[in-house]
PDB file of N, CA and C in Angstrom:
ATOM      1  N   UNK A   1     -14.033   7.049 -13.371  1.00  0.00           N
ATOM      2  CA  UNK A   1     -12.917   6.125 -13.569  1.00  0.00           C
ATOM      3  C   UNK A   1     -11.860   6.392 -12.505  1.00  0.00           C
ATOM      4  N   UNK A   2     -11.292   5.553 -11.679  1.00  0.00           N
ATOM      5  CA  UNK A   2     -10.504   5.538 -11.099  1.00  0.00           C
ATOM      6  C   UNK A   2      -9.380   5.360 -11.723  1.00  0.00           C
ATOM      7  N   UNK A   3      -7.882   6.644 -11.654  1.00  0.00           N
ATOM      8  CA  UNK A   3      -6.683   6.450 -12.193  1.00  0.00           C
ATOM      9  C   UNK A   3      -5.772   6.220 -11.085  1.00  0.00           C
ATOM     10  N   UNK A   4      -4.365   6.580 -11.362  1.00  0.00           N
ATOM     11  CA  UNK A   4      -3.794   6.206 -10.792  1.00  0.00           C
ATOM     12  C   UNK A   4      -3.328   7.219  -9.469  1.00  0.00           C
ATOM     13  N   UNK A   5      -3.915   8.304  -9.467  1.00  0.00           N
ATOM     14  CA  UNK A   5      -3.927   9.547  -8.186  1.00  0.00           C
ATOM     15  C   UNK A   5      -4.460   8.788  -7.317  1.00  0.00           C
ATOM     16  N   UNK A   6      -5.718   8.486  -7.635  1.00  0.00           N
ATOM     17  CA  UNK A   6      -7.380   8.123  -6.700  1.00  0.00           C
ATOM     18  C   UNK A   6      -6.172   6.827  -6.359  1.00  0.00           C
ATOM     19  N   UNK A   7      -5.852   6.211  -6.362  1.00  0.00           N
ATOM     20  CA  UNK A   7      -5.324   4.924  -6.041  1.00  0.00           C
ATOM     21  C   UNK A   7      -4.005   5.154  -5.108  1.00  0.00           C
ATOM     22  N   UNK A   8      -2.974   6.112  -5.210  1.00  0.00           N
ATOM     23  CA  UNK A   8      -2.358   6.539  -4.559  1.00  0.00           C
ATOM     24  C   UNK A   8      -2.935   7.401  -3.517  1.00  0.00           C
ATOM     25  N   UNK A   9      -3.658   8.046  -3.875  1.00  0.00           N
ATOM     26  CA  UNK A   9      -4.013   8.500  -2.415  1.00  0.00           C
ATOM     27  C   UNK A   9      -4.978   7.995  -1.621  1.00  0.00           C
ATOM     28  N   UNK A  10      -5.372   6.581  -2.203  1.00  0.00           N
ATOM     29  CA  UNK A  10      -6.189   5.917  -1.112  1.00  0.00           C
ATOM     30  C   UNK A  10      -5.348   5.289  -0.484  1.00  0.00           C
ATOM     31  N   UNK A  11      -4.316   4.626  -0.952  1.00  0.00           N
ATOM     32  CA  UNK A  11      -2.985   3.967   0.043  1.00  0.00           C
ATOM     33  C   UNK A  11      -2.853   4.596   0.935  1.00  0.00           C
ATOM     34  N   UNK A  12      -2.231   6.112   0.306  1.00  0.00           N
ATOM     35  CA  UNK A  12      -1.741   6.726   1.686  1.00  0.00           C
ATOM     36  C   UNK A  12      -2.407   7.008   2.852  1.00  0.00           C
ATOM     37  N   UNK A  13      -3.936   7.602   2.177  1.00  0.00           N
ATOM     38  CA  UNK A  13      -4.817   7.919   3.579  1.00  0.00           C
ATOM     39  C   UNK A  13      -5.130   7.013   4.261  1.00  0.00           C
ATOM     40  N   UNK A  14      -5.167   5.478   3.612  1.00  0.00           N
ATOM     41  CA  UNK A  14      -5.407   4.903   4.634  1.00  0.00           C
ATOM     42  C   UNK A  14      -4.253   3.674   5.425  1.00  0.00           C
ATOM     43  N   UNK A  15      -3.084   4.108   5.107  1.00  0.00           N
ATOM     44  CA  UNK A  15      -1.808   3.906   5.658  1.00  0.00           C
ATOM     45  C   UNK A  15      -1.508   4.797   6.840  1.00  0.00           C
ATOM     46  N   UNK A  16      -1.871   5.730   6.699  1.00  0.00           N
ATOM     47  CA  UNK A  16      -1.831   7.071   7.451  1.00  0.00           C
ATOM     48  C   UNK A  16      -2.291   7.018   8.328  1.00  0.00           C
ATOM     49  N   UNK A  17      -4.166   6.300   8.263  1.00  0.00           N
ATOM     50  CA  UNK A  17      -5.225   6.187   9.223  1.00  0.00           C
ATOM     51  C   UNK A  17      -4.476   5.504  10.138  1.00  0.00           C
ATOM     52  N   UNK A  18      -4.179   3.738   9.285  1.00  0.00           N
ATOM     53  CA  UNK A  18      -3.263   3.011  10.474  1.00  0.00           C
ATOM     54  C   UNK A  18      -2.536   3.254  11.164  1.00  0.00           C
ATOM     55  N   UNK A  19      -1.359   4.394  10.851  1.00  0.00           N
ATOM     56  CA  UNK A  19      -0.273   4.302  11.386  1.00  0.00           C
ATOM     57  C   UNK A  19       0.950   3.862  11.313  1.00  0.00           C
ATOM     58  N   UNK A  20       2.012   4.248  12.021  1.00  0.00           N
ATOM     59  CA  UNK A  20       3.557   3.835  11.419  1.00  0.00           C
ATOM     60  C   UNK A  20       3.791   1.927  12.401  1.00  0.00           C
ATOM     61  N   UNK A  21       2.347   1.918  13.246  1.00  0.00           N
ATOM     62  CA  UNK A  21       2.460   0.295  14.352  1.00  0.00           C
ATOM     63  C   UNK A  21       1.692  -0.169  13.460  1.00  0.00           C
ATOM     64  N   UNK A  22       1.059   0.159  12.658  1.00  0.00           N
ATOM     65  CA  UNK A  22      -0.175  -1.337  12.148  1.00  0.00           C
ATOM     66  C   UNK A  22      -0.135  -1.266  10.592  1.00  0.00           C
ATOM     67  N   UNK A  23      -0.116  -1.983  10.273  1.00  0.00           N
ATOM     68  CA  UNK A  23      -0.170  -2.842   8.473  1.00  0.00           C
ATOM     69  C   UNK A  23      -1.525  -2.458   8.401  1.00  0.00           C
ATOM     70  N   UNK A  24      -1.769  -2.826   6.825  1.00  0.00           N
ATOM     71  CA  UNK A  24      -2.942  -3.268   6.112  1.00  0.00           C
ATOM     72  C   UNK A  24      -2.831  -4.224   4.731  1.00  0.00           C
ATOM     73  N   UNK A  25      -3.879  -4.860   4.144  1.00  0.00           N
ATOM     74  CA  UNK A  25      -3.468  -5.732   3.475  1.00  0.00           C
ATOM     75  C   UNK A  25      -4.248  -4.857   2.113  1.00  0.00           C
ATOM     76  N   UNK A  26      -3.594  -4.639   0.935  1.00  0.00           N
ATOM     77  CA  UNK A  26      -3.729  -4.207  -0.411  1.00  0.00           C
ATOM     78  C   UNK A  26      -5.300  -4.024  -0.667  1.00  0.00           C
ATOM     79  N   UNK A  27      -6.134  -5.185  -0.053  1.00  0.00           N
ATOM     80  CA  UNK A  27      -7.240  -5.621  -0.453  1.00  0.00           C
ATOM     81  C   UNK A  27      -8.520  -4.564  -0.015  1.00  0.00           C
ATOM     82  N   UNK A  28      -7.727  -4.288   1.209  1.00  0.00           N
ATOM     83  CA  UNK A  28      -8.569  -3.747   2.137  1.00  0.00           C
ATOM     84  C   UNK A  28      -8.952  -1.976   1.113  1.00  0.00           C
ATOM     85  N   UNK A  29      -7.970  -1.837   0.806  1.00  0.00           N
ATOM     86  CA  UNK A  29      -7.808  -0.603   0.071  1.00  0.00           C
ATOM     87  C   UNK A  29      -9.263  -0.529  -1.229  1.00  0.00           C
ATOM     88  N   UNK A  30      -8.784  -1.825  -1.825  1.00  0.00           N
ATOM     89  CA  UNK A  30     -10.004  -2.018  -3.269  1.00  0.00           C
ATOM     90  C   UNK A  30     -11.186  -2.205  -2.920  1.00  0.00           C
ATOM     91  N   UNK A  31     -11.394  -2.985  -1.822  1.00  0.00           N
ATOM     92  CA  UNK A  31     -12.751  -3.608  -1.517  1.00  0.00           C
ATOM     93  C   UNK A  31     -13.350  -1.674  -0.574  1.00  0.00           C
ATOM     94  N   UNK A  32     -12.979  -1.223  -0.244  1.00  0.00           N
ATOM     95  CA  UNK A  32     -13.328   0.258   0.417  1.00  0.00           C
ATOM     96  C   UNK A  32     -13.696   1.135  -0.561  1.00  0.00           C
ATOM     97  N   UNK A  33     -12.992   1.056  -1.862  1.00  0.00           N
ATOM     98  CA  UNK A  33     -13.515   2.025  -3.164  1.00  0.00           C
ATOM     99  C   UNK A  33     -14.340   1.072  -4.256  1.00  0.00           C
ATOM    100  N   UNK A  34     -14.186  -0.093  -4.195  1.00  0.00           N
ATOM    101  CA  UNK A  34     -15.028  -0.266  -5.438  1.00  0.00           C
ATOM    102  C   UNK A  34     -15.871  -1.981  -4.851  1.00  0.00           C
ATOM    103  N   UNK A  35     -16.202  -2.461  -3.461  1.00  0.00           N
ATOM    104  CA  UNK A  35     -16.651  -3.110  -2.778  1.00  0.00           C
ATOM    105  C   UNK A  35     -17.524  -4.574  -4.372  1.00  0.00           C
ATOM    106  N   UNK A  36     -17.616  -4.003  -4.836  1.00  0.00           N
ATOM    107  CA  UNK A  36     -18.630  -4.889  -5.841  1.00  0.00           C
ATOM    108  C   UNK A  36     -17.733  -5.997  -6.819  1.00  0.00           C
ATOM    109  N   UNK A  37     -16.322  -4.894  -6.852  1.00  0.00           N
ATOM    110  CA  UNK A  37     -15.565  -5.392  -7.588  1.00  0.00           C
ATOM    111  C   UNK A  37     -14.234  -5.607  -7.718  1.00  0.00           C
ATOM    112  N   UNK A  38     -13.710  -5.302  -6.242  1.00  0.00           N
ATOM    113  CA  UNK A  38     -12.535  -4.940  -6.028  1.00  0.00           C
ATOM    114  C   UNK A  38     -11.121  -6.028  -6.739  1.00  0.00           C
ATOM    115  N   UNK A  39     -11.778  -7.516  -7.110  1.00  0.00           N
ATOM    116  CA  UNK A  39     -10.015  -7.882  -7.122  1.00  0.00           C
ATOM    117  C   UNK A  39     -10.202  -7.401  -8.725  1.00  0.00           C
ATOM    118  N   UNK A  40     -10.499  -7.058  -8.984  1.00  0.00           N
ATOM    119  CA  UNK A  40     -10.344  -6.150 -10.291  1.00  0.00           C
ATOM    120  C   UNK A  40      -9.251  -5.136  -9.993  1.00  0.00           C
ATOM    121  N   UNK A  41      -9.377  -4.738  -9.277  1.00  0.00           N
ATOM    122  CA  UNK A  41      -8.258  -3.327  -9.264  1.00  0.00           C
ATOM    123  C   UNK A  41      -7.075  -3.640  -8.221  1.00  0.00           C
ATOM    124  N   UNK A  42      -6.866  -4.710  -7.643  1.00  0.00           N
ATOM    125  CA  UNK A  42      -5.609  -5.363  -6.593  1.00  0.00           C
ATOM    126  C   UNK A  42      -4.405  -4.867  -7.931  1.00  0.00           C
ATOM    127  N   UNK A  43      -4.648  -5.035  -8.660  1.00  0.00           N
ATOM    128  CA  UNK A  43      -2.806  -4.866  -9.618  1.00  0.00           C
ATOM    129  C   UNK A  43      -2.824  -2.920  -9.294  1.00  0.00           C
ATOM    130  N   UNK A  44      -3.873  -2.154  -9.733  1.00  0.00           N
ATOM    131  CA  UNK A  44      -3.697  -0.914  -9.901  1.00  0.00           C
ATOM    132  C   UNK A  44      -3.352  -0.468  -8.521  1.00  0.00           C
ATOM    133  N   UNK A  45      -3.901  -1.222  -7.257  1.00  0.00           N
ATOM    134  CA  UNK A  45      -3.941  -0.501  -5.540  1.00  0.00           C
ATOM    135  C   UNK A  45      -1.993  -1.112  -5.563  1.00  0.00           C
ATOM    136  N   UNK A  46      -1.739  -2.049  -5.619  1.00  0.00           N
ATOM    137  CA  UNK A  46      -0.285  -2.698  -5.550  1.00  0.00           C
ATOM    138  C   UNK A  46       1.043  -1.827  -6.276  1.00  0.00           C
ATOM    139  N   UNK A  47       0.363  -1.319  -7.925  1.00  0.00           N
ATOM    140  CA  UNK A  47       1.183  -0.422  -8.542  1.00  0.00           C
ATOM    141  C   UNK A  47       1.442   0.822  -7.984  1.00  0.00           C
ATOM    142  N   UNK A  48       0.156   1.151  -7.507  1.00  0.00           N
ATOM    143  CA  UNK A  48       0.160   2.603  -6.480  1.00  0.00           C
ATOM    144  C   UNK A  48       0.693   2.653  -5.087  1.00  0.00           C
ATOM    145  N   UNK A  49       1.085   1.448  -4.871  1.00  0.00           N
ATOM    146  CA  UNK A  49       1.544   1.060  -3.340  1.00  0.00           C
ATOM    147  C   UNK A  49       3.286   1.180  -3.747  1.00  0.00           C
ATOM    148  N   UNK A  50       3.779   0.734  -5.071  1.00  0.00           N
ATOM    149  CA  UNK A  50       5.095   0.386  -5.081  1.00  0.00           C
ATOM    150  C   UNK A  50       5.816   2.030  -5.709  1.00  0.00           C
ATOM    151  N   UNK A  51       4.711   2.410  -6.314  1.00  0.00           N
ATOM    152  CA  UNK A  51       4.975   4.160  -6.316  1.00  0.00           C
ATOM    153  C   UNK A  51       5.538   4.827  -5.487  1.00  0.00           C
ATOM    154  N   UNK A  52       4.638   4.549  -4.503  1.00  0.00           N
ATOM    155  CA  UNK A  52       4.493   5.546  -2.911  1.00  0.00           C
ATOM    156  C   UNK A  52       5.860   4.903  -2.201  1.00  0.00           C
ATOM    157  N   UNK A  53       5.870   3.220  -2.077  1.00  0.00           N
ATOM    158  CA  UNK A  53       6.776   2.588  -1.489  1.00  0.00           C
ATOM    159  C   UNK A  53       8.423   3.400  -2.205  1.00  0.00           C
ATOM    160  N   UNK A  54       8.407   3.647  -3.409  1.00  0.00           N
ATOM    161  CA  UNK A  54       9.502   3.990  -4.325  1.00  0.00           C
ATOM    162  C   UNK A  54      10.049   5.977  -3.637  1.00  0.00           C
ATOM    163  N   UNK A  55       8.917   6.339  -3.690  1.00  0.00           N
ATOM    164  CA  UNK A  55       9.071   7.519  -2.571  1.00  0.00           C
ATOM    165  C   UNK A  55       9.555   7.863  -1.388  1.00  0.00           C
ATOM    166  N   UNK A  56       9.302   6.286  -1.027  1.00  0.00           N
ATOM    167  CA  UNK A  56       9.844   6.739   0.576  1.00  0.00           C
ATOM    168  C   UNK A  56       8.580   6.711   1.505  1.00  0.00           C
ATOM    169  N   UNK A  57       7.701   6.882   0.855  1.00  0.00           N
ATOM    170  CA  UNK A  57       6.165   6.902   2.010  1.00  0.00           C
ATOM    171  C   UNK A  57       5.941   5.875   2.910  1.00  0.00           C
ATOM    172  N   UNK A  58       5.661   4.532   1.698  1.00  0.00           N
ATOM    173  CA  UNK A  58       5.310   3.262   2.839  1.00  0.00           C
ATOM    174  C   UNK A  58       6.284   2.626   2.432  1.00  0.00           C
ATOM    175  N   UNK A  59       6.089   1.211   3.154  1.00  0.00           N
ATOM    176  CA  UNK A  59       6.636   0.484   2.838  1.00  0.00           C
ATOM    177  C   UNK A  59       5.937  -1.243   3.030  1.00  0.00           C
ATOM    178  N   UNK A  60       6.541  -2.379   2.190  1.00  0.00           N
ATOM    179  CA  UNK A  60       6.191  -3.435   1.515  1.00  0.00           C
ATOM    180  C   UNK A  60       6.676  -4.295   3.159  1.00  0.00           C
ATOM    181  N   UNK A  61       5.051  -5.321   3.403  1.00  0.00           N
ATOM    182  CA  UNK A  61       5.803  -6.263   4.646  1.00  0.00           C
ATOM    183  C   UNK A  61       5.469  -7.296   3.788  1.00  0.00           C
ATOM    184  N   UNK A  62       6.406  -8.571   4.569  1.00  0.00           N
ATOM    185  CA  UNK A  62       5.702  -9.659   4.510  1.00  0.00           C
ATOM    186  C   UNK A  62       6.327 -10.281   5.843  1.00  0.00           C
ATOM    187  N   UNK A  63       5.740 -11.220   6.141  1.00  0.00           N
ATOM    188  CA  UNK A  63       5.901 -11.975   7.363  1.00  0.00           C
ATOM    189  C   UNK A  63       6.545 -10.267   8.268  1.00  0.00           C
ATOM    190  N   UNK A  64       5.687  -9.537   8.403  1.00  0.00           N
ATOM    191  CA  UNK A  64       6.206  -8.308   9.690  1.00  0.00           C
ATOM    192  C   UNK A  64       6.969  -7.580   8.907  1.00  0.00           C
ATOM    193  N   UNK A  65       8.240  -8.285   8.089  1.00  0.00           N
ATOM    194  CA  UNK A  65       9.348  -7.389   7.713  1.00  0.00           C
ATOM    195  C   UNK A  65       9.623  -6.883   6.562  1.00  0.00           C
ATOM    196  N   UNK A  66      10.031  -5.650   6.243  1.00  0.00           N
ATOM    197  CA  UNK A  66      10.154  -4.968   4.813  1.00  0.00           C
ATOM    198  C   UNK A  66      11.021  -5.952   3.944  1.00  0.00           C
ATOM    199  N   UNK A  67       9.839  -5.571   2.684  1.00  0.00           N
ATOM    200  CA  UNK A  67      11.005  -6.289   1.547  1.00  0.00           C
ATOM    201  C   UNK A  67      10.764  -5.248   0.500  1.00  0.00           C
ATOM    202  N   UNK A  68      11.600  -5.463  -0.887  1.00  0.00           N
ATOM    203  CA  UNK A  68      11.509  -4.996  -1.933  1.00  0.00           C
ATOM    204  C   UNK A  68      10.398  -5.108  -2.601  1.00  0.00           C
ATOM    205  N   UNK A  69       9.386  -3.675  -2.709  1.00  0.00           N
ATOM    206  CA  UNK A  69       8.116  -3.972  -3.282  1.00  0.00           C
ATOM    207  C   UNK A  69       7.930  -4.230  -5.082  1.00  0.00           C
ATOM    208  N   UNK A  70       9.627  -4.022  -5.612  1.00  0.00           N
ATOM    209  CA  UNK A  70       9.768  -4.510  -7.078  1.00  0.00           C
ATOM    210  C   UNK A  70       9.647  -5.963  -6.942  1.00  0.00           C
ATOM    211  N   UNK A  71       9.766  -6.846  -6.458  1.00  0.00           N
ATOM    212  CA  UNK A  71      10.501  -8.633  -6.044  1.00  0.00           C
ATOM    213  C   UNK A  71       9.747  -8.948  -5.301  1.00  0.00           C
ATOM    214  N   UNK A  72       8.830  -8.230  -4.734  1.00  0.00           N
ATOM    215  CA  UNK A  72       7.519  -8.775  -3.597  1.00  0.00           C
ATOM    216  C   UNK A  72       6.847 -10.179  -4.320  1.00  0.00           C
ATOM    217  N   UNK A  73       6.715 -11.169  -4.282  1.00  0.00           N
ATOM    218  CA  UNK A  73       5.619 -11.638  -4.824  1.00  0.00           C
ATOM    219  C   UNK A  73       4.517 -12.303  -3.813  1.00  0.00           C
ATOM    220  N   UNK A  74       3.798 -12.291  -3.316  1.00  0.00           N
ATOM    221  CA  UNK A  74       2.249 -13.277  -2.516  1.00  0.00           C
ATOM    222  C   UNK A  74       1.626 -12.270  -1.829  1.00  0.00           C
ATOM    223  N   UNK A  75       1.474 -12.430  -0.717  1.00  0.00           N
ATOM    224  CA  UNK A  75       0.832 -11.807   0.159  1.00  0.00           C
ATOM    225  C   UNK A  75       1.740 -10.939   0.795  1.00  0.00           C
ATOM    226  N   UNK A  76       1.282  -9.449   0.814  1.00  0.00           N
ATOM    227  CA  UNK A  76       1.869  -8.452   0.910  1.00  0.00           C
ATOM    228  C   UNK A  76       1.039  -7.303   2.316  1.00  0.00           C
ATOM    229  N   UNK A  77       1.634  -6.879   3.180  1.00  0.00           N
ATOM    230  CA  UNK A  77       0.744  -5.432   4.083  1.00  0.00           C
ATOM    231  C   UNK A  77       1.373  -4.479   3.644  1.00  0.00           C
ATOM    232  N   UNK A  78       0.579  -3.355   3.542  1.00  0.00           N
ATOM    233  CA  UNK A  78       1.115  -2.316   3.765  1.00  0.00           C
ATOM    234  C   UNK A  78       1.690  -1.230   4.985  1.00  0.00           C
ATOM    235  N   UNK A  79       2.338  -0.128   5.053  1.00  0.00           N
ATOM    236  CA  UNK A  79       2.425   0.101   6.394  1.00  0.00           C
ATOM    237  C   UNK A  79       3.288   1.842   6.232  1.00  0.00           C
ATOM    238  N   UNK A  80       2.626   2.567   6.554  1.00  0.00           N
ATOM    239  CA  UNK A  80       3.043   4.270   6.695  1.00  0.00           C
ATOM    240  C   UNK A  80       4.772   4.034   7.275  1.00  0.00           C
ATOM    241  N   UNK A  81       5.286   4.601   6.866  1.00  0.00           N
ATOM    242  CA  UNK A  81       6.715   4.582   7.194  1.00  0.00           C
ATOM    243  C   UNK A  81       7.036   6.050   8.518  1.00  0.00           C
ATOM    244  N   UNK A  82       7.588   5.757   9.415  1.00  0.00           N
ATOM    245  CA  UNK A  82       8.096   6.235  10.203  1.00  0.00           C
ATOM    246  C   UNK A  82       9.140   7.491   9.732  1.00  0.00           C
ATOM    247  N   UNK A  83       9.075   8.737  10.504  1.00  0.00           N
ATOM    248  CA  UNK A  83       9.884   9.798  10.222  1.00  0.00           C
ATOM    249  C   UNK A  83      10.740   9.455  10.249  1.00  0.00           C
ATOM    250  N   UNK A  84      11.332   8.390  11.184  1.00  0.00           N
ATOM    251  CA  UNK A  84      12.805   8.393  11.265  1.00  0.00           C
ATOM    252  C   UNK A  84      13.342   7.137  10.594  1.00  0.00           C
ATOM    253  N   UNK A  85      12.513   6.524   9.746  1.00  0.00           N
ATOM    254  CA  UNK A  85      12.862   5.420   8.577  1.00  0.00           C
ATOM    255  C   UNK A  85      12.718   5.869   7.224  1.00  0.00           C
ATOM    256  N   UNK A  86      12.630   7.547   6.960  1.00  0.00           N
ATOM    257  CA  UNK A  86      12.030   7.627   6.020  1.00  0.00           C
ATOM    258  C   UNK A  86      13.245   7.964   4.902  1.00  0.00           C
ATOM    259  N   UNK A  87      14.748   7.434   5.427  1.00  0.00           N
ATOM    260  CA  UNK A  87      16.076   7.798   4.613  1.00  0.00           C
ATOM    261  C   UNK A  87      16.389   6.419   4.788  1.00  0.00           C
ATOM    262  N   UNK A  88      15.921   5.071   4.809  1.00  0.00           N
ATOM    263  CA  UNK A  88      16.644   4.060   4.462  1.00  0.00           C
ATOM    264  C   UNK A  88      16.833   3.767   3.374  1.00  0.00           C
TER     265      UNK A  88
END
């Protein structure tokens, strides 16, 4: 069973992989751990994204630019946050 660790730390590692220049899209995350069945788990990869986002780790794009990942609603990237963005 995948909880909510396994889900946070698939964000991060693979936020991480990308980098603080390149996004990823939520999906990419579910379809990599559970490929058969992934939009099943888009709410649990998103909850674990707004965790991490709530930390300070990543952060929520849309159209390129950060928004509030509480008020996010559509299509969302993710994206590793920069050392020196990591006190906004």
């Amino acid at each position: 069973m995948r909880d909510a660790a396994f889900w946070r730390e698939s964000v991060l590692r693979m936020a991480k992989t990308r980098g603080p220049k390149k996004s990823l899209c939520p999906s990419e995350i579910a379809r990599k751990a559970v490929p058969e069945d992934w939009r099943a788990y888009m709410e649990a990869v998103r909850a674990a994204a707004r965790e991490l986002a709530d930390a300070g780790a990543i952060e929520f794009l849309q159209s390129g630019q950060p928004v509030d990942p509480q008020t996010a609603r559509g299509a969302i990237r993710l994206r590793i946050r920069e050392a020196g963005n990591l006190a906004d």
